[in-house]
C-alpha atoms as a PDB file:
ATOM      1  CA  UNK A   1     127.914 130.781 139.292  1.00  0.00           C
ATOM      2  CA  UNK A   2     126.957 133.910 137.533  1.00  0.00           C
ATOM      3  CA  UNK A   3     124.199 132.702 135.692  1.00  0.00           C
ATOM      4  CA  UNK A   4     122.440 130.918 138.483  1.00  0.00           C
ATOM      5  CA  UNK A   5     122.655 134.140 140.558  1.00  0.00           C
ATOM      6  CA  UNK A   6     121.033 136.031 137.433  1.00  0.00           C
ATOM      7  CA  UNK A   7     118.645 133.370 137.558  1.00  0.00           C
ATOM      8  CA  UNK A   8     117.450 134.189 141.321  1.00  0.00           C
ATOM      9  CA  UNK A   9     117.795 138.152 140.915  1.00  0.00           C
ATOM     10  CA  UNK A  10     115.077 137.698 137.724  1.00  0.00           C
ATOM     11  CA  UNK A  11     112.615 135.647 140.393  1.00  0.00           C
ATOM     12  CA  UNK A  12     113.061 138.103 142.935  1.00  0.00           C
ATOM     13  CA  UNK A  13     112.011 140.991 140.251  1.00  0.00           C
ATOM     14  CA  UNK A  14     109.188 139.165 138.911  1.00  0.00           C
ATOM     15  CA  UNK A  15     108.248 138.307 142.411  1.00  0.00           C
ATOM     16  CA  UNK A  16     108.056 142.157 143.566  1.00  0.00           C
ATOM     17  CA  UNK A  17     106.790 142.870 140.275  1.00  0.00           C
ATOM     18  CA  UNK A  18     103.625 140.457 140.861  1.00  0.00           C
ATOM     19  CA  UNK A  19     102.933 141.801 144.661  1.00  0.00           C
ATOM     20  CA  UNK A  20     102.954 145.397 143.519  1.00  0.00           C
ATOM     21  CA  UNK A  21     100.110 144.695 140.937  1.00  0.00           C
ATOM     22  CA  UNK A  22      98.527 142.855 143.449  1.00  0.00           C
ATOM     23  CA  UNK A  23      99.056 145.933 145.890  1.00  0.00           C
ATOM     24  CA  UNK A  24      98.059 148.361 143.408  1.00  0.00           C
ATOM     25  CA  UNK A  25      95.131 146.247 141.966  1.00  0.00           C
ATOM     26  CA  UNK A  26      93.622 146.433 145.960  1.00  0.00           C
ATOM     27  CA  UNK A  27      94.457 149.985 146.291  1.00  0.00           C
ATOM     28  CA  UNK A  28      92.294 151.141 143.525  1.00  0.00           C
ATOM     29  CA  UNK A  29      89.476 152.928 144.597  1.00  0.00           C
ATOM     30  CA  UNK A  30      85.865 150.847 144.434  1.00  0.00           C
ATOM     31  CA  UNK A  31      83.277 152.109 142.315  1.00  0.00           C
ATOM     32  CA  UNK A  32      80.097 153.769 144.586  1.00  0.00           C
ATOM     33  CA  UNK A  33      77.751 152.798 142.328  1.00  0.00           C
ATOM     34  CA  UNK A  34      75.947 149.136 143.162  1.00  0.00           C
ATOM     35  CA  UNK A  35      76.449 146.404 141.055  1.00  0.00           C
ATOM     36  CA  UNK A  36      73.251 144.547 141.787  1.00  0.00           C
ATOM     37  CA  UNK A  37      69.656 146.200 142.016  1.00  0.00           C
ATOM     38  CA  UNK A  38      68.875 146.362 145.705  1.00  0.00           C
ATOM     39  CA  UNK A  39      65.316 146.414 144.708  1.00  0.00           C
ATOM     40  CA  UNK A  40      65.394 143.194 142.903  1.00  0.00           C
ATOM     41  CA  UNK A  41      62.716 140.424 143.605  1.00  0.00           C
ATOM     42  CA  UNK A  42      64.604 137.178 143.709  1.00  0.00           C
ATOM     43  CA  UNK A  43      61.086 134.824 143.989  1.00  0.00           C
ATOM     44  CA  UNK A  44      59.512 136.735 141.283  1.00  0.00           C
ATOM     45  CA  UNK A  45      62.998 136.560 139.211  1.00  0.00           C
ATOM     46  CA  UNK A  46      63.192 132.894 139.714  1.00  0.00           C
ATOM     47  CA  UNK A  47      59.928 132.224 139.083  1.00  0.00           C
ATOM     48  CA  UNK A  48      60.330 134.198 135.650  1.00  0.00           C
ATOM     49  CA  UNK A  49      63.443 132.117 134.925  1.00  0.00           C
ATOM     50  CA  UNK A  50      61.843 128.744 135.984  1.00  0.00           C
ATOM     51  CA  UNK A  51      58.395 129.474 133.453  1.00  0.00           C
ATOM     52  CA  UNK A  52      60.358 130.402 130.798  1.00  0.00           C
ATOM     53  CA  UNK A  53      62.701 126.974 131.471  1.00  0.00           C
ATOM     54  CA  UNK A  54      59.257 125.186 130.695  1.00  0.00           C
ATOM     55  CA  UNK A  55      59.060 126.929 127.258  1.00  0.00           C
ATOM     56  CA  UNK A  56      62.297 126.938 126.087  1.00  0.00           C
ATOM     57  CA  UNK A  57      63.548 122.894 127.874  1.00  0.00           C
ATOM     58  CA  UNK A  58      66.783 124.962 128.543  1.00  0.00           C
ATOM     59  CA  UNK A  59      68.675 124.931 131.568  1.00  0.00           C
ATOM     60  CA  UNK A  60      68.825 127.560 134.887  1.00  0.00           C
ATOM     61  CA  UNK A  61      71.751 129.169 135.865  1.00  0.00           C
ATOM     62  CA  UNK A  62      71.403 130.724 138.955  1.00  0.00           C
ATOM     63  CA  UNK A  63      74.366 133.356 140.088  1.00  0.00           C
ATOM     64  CA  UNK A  64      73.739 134.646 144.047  1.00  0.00           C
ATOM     65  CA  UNK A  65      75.556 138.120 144.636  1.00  0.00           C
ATOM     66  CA  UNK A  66      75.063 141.228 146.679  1.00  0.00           C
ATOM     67  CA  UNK A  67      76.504 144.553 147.644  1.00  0.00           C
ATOM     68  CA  UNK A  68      79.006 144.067 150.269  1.00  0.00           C
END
């Protein structure tokens, strides 16, 4: 009976253990500088990507993000 109660105490720590690095991972304060150039000209970007595709007969990957 002793072991099996061990057994749950050691979930419940790892448990609590898991939610506060979760907690303390979301309390961190955010960086203020922008990740992604607000100034940035997708179309001309793309176009960029897509003439140098023609080149190259690689493959586009194309990542979408912003500054929420």
């Amino acid at each position: 009976m002793m072991e099996m109660r061990g057994v749950s105490m050691n979930r419940y720590k790892n448990c609590f253990l898991i939610l506060f690095l979760i907690a303390l991972g979301c309390a961190r304060k955010q960086s203020s500088t922008p990740v992604y150039n607000e100034q940035a000209d997708a179309r001309h970007d793309i176009a960029a990507a897509i003439a140098n595709v023609e080149v190259s007969k690689k493959n586009i990957v194309l990542i979408f993000g912003a500054n929420w």
